[in-house]
C-alpha atoms as a PDB file:
ATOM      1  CA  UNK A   1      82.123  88.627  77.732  1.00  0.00           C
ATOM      2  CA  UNK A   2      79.003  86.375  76.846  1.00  0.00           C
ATOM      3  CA  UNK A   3      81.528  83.979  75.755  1.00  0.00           C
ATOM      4  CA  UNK A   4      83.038  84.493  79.112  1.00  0.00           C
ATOM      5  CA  UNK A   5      79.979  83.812  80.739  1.00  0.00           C
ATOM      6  CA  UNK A   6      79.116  81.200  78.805  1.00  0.00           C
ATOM      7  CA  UNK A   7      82.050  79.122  79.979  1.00  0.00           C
ATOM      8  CA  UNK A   8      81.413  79.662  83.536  1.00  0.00           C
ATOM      9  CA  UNK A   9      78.557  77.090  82.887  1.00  0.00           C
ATOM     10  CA  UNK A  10      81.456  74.120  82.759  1.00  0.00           C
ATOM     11  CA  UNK A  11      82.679  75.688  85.969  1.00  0.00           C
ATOM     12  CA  UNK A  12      80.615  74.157  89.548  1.00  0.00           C
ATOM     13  CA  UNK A  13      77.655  76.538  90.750  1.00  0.00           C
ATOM     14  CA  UNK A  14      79.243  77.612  93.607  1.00  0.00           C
ATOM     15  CA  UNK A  15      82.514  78.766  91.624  1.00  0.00           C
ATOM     16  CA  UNK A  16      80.622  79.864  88.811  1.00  0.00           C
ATOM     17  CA  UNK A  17      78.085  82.216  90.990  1.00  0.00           C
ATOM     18  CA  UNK A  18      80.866  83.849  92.330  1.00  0.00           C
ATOM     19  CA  UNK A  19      82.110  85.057  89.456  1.00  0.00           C
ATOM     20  CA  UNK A  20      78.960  86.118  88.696  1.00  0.00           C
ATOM     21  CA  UNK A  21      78.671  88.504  91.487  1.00  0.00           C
ATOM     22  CA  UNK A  22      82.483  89.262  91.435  1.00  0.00           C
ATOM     23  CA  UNK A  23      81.638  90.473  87.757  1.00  0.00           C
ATOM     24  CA  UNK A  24      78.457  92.410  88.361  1.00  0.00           C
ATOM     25  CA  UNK A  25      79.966  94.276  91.201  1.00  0.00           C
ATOM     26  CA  UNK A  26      82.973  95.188  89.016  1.00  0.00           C
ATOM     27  CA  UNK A  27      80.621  96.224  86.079  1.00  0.00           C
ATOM     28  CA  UNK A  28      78.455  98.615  88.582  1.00  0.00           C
ATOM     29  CA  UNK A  29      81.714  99.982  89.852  1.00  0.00           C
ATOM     30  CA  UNK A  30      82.770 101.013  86.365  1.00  0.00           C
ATOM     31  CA  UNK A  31      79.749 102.412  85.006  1.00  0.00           C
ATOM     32  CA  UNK A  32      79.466 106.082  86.019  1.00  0.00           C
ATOM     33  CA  UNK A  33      81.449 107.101  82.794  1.00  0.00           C
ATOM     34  CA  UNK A  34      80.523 104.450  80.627  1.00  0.00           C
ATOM     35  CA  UNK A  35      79.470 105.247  76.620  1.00  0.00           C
ATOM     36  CA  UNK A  36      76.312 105.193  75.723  1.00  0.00           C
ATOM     37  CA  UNK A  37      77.121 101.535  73.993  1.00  0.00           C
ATOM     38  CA  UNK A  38      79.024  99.859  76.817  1.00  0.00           C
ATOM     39  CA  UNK A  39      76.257 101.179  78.856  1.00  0.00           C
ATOM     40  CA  UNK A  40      73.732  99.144  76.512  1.00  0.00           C
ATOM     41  CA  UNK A  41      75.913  96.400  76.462  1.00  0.00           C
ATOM     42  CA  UNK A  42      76.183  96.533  80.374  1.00  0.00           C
ATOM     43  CA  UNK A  43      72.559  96.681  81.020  1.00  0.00           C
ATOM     44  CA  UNK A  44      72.207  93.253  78.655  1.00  0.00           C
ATOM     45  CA  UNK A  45      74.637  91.005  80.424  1.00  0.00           C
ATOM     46  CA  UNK A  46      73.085  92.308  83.720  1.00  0.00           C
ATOM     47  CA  UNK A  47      69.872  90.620  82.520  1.00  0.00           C
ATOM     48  CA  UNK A  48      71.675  87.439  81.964  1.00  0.00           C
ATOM     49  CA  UNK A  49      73.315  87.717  85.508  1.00  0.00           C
ATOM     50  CA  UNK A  50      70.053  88.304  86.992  1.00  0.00           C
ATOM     51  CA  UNK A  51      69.096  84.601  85.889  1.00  0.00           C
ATOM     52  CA  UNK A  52      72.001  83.129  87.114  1.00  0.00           C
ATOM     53  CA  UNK A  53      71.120  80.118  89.675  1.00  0.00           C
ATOM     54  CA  UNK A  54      72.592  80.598  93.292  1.00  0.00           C
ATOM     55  CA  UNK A  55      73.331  78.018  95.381  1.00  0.00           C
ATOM     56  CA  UNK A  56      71.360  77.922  98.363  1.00  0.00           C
ATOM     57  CA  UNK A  57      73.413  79.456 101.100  1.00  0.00           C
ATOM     58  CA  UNK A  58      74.576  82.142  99.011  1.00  0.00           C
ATOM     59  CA  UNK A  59      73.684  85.935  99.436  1.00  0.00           C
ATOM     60  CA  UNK A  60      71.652  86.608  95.863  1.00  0.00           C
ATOM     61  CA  UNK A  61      71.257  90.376  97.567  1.00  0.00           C
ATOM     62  CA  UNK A  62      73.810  92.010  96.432  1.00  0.00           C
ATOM     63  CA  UNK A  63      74.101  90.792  92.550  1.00  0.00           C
ATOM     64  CA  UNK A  64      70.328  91.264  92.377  1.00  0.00           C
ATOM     65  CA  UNK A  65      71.031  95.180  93.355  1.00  0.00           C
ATOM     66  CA  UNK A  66      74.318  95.315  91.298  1.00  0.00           C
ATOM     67  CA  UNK A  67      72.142  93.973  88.240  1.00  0.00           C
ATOM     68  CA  UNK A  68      69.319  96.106  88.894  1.00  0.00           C
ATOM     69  CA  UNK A  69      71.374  99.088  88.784  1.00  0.00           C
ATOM     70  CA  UNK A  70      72.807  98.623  85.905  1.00  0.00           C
ATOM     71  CA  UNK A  71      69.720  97.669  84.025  1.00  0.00           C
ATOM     72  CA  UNK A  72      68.152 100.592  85.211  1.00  0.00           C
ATOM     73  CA  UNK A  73      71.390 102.808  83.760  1.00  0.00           C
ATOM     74  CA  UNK A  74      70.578 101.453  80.253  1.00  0.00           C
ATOM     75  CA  UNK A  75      67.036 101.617  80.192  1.00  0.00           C
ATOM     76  CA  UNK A  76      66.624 105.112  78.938  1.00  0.00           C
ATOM     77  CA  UNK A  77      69.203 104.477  76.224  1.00  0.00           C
ATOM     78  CA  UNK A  78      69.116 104.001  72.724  1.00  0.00           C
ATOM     79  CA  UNK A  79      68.846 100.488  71.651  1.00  0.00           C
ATOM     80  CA  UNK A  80      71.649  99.502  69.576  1.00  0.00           C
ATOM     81  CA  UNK A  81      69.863  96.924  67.315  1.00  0.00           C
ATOM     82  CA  UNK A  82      72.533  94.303  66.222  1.00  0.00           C
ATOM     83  CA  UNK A  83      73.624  93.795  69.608  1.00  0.00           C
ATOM     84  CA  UNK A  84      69.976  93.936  71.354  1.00  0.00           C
ATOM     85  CA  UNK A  85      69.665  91.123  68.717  1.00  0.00           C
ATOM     86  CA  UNK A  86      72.533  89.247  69.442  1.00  0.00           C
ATOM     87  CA  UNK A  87      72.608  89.627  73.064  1.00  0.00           C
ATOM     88  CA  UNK A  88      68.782  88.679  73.123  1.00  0.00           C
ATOM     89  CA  UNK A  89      69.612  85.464  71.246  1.00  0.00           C
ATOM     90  CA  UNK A  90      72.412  84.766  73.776  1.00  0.00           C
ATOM     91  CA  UNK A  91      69.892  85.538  76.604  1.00  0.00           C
ATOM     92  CA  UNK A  92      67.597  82.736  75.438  1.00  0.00           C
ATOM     93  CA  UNK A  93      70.316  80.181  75.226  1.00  0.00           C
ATOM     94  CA  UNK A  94      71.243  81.254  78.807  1.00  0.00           C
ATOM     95  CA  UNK A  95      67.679  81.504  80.383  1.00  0.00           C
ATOM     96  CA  UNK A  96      67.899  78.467  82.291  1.00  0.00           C
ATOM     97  CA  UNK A  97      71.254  78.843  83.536  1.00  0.00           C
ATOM     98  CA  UNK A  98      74.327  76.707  83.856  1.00  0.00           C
ATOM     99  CA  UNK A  99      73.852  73.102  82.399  1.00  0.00           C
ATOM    100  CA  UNK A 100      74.177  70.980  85.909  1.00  0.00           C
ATOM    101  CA  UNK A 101      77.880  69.287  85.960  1.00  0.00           C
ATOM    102  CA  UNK A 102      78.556  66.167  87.797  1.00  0.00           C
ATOM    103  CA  UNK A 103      82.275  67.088  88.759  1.00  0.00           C
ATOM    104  CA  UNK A 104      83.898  71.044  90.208  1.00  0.00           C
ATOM    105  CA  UNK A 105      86.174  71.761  87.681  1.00  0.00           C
ATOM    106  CA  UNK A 106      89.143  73.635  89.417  1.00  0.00           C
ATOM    107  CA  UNK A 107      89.912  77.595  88.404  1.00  0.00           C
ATOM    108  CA  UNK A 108      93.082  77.810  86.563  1.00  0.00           C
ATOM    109  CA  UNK A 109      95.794  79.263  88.416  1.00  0.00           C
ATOM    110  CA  UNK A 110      97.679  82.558  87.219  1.00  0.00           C
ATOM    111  CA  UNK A 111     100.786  81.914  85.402  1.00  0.00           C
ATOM    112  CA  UNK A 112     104.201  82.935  86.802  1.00  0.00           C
ATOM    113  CA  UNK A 113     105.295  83.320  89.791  1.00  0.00           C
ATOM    114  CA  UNK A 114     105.046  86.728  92.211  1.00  0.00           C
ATOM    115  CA  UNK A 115     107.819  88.924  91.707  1.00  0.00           C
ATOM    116  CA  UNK A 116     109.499  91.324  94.305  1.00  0.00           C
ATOM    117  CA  UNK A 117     109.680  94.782  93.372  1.00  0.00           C
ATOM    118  CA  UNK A 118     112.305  95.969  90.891  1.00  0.00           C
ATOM    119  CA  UNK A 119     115.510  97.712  92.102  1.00  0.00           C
ATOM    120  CA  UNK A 120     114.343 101.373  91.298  1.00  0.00           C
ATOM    121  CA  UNK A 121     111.102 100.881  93.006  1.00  0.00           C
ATOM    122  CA  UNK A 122     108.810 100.811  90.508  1.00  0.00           C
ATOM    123  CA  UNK A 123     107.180  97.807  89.374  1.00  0.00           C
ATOM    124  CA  UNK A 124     108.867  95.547  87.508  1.00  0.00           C
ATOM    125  CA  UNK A 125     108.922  95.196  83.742  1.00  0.00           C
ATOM    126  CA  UNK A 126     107.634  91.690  82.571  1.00  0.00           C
ATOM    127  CA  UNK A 127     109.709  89.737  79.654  1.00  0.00           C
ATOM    128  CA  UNK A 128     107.636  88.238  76.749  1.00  0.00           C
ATOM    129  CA  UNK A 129     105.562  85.522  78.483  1.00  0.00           C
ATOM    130  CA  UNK A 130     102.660  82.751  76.485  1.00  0.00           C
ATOM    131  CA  UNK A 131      99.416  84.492  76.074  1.00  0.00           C
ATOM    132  CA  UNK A 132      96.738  82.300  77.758  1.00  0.00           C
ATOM    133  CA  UNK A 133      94.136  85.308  77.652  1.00  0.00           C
ATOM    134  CA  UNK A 134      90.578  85.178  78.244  1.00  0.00           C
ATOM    135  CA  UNK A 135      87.926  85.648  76.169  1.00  0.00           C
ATOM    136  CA  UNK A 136      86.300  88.678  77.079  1.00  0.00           C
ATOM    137  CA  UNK A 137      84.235  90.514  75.723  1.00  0.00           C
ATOM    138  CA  UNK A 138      84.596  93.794  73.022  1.00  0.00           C
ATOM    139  CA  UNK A 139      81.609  96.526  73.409  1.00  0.00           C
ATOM    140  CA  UNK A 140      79.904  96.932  70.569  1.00  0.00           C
ATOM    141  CA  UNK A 141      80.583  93.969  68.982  1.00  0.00           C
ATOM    142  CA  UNK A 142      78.541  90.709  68.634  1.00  0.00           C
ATOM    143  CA  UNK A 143      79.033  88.067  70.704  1.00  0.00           C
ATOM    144  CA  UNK A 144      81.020  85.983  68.458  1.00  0.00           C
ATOM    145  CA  UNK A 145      83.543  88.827  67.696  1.00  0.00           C
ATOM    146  CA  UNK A 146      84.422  88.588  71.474  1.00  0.00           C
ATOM    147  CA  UNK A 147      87.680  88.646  72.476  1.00  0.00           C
ATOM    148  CA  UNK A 148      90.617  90.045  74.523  1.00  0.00           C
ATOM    149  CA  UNK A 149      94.069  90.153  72.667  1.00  0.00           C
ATOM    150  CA  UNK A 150      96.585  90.977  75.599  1.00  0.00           C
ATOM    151  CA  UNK A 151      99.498  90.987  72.618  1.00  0.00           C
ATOM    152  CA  UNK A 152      99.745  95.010  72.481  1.00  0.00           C
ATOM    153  CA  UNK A 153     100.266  95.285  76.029  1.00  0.00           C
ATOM    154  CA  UNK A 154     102.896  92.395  76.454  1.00  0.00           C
ATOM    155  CA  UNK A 155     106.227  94.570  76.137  1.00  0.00           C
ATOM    156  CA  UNK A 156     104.576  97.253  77.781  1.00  0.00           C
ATOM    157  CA  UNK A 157     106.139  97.334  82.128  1.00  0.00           C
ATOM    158  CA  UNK A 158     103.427  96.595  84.831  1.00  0.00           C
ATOM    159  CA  UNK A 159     102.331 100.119  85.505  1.00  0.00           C
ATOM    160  CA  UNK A 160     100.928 101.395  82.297  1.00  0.00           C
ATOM    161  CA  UNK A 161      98.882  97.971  82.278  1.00  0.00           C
ATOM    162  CA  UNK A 162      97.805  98.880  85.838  1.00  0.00           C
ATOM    163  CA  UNK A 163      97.056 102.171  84.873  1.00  0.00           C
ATOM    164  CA  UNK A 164      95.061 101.015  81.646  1.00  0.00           C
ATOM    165  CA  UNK A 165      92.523  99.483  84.485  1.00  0.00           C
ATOM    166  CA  UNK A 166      91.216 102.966  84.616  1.00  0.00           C
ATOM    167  CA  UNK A 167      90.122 103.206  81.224  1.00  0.00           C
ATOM    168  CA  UNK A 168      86.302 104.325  80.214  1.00  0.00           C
ATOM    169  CA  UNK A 169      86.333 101.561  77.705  1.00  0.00           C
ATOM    170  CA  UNK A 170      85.414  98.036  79.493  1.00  0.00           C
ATOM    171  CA  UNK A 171      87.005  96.333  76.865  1.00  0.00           C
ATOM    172  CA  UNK A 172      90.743  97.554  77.593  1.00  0.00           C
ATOM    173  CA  UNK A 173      89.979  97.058  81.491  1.00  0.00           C
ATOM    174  CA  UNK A 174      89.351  93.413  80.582  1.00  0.00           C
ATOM    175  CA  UNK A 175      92.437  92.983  78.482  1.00  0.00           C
ATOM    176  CA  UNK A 176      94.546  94.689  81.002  1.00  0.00           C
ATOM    177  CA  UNK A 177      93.329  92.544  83.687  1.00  0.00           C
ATOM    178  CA  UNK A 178      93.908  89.157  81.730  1.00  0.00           C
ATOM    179  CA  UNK A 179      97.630  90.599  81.015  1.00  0.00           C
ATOM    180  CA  UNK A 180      97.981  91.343  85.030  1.00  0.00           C
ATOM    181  CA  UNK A 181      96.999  87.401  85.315  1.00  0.00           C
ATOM    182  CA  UNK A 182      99.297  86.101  82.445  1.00  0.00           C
ATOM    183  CA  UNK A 183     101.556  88.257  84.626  1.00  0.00           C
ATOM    184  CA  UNK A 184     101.131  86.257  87.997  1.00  0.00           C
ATOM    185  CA  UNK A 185      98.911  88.660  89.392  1.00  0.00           C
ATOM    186  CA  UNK A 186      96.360  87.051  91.922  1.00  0.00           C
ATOM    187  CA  UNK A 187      92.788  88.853  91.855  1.00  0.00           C
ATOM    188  CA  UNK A 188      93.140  89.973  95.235  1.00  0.00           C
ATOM    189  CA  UNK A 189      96.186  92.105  93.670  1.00  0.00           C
ATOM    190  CA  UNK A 190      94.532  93.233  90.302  1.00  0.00           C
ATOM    191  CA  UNK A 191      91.762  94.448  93.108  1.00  0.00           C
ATOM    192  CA  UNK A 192      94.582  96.337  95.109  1.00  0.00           C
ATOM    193  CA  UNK A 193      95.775  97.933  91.866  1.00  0.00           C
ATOM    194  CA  UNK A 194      92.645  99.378  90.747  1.00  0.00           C
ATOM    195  CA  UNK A 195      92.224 101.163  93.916  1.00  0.00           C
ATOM    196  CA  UNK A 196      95.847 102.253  93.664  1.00  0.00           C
ATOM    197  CA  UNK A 197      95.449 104.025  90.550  1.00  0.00           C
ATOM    198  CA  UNK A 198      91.496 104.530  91.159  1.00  0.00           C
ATOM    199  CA  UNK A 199      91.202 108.396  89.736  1.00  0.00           C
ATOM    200  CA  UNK A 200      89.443 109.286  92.849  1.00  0.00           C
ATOM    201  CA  UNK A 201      92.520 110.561  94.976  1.00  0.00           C
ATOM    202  CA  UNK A 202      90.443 109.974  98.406  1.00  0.00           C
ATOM    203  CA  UNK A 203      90.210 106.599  97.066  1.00  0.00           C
ATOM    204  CA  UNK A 204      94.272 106.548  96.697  1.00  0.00           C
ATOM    205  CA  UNK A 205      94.814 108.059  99.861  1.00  0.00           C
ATOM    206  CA  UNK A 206      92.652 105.248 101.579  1.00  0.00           C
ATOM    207  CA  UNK A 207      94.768 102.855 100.529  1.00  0.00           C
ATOM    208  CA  UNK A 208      98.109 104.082 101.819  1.00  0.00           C
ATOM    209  CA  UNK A 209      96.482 104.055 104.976  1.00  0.00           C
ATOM    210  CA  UNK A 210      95.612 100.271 105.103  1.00  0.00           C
ATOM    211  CA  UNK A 211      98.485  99.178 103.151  1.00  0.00           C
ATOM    212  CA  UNK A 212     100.549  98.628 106.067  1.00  0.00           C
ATOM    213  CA  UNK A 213      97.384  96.818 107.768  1.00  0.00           C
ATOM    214  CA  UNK A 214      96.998  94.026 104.743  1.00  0.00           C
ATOM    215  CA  UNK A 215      98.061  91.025 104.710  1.00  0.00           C
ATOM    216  CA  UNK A 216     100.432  88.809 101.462  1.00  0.00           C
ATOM    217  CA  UNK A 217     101.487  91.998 100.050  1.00  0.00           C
ATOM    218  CA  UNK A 218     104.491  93.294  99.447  1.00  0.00           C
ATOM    219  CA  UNK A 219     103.362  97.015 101.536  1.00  0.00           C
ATOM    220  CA  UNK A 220     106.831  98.457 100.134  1.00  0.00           C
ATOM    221  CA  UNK A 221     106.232  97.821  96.603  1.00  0.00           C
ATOM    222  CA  UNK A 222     102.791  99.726  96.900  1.00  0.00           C
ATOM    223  CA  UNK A 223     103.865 102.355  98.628  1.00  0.00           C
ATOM    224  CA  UNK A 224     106.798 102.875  96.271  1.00  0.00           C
ATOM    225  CA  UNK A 225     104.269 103.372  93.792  1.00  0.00           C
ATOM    226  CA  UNK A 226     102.225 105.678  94.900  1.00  0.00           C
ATOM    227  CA  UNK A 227     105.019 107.908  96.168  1.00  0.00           C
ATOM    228  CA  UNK A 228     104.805 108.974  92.972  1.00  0.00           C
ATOM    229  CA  UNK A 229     101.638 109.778  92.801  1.00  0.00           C
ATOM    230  CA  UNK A 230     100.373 112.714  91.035  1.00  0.00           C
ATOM    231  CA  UNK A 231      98.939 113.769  94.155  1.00  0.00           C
ATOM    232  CA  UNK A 232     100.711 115.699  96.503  1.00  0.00           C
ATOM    233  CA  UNK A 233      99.083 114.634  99.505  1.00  0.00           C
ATOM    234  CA  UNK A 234      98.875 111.180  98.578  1.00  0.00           C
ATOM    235  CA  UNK A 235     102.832 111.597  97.898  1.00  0.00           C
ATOM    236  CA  UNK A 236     103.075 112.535 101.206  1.00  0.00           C
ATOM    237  CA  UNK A 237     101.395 110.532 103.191  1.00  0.00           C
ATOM    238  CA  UNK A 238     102.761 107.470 101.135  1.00  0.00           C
ATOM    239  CA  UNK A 239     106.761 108.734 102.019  1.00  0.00           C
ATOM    240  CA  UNK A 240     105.666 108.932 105.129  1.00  0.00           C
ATOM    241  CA  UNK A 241     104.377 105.770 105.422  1.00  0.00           C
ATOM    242  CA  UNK A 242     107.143 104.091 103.625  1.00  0.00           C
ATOM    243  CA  UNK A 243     109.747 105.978 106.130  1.00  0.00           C
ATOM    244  CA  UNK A 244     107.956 103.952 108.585  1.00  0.00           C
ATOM    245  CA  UNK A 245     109.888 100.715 107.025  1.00  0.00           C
ATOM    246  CA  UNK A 246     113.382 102.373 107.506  1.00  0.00           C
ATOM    247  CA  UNK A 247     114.219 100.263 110.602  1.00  0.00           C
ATOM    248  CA  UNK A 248     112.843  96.874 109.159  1.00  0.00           C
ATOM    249  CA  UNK A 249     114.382  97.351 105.585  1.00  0.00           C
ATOM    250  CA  UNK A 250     117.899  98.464 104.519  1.00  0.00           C
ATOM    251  CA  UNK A 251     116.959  99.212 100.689  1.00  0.00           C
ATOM    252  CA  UNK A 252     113.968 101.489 102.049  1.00  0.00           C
ATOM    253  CA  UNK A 253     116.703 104.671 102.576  1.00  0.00           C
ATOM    254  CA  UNK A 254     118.009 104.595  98.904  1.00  0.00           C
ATOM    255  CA  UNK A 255     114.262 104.552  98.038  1.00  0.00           C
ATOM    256  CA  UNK A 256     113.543 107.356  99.921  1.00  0.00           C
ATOM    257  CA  UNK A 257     116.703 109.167  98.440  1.00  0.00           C
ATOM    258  CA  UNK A 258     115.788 108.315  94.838  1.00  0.00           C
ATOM    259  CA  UNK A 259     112.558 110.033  96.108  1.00  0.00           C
ATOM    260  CA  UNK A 260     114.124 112.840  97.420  1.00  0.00           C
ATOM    261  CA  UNK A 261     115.684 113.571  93.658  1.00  0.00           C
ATOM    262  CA  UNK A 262     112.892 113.218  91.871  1.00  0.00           C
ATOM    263  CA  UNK A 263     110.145 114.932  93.892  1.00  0.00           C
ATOM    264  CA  UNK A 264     109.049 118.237  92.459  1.00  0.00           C
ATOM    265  CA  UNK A 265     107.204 119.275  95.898  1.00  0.00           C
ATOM    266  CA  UNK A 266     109.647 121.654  97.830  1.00  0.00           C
ATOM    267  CA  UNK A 267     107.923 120.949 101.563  1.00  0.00           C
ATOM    268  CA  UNK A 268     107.768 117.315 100.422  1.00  0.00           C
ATOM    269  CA  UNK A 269     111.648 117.166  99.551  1.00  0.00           C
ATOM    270  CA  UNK A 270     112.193 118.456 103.197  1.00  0.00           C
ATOM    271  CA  UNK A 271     110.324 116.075 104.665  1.00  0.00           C
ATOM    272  CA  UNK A 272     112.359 113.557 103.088  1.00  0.00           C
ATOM    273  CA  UNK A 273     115.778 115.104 103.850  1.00  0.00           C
ATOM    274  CA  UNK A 274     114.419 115.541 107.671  1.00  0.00           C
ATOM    275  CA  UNK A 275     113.697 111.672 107.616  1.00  0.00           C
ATOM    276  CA  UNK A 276     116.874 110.901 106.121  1.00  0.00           C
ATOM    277  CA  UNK A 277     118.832 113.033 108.577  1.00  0.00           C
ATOM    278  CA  UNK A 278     117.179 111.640 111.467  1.00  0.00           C
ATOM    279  CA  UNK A 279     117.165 108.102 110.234  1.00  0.00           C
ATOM    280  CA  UNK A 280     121.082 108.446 110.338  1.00  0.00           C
ATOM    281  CA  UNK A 281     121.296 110.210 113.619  1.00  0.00           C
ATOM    282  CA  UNK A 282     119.910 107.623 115.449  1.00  0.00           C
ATOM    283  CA  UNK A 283     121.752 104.788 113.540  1.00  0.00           C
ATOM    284  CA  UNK A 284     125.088 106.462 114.810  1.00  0.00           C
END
């Protein structure tokens, strides 16, 4: 991640600062069941962040809060030496900020393309694509062991890697998101997904309520995922939600049948047949 962080400096300040704050957010987001060492770890790039210039114009309230939190997380924590050491070293090279650049360097953009959903309704498996990962950071390890090796997850289909954004360890969050990207996945999407698998099922059940309400995304792909939800209620209110598609998408019935097979909730599998059944009365 320092490396991370580190490159940012060749990006312009205004692209460069919002990563920043995009990252601190994330980090204070995560950190309620952090290890002790990721905790540590967390606490020491927050102090770097903290000294990150912000263009003028640009709200410094929120990262300063973000980074404030998390420093105050790992302050009662046991130092780990090496990587106080190393990360104390890095935090002197990086105490006056970015180097000033004459010229924005652009973002690279995802690779692939955005793929509708696969014909079962759940998210598509991905074929072997070129690993452009990122280097992000591993906890506990020095700054120049950094990396994140998206190779183990490459075979694996789009919803364990979504589902590995959950993780306690920061490092396999970071690996699954740079696989999502190598994927296609814009970081308005990787967002989406984390709050779709988020273990938190209020947090789920938010989200199939605004799903229909957002816009460039594919609502039925979503929704076909968390119809299977390990939550009942978020089942629910997801197949009901989908049903809501019936008249504005012909493939939506089969999903909802395919649904109706596999759902192990009795009431839930008569909702479905009752939605079904109507659907095809009023199509007569």
């Amino acid at each position: 991640m320092s490396v991370k962080l580190q490159e940012w400096r060749e990006l312009s300040p205004d692209k460069s600062a919002a990563k920043v704050q995009r990252l601190s957010a994330r980090l204070r987001t995560r950190s309620e069941h952090w290890r002790d060492d990721t905790t540590q770890f967390a606490g020491q790039l927050a102090r770097t962040m903290l000294r990150w210039p912000i263009p003028q114009g640009m709200n410094k309230g929120d990262l300063v809060g973000d980074c404030e939190f998390l420093i105050y997380r790992s302050a009662n924590l046991p130092a780990t030496s090496e990587l106080t050491r190393n990360m104390d070293e890095l935090n002197s090279e990086e105490a006056q900020g970015p180097a000033p650049i004459e010229d924005e360097f652009p973002i690279p953009a995802p690779v692939g393309d955005y793929r509708p959903p696969a014909s079962d309704g759940v998210l598509a498996e991905t074929k072997t694509v070129d690993v452009t990962g990122l280097n992000r950071g591993v906890i506990g390890t020095s700054p120049g062991e950094m990396t994140t090796d998206t190779r183990p997850l490459l075979r694996r289909p789009d919803r364990e890697v979504v589902e590995q954004l959950t993780n306690d360890d920061l490092k396999q969050v970071l690996i699954a998101e740079s696989e999502l990207r190598n994927r296609g996945y814009s970081q308005a999407e990787i967002d989406l997904a984390e709050k779709v698998v988020d273990p938190n099922f209020a947090v789920r059940q938010s989200v199939v309520e605004q799903l229909p309400h957002l816009r460039n995304v594919d609502t039925k792909r979503w929704l076909l995922w968390m119809a299977r939800d390990p939550n009942r209620e978020v089942r629910h209110k997801a197949i009901m939600t989908l049903s809501t598609l019936l008249n504005s998408d012909s493939q939506v019935k089969e999903e909802l049948r395919r649904l109706q097979v596999n759902e192990p909730d009795r009431l839930i599998r008569e909702s479905l047949t009752r939605v079904i059944n109507l659907h095809d009365q009023m199509s007569c």
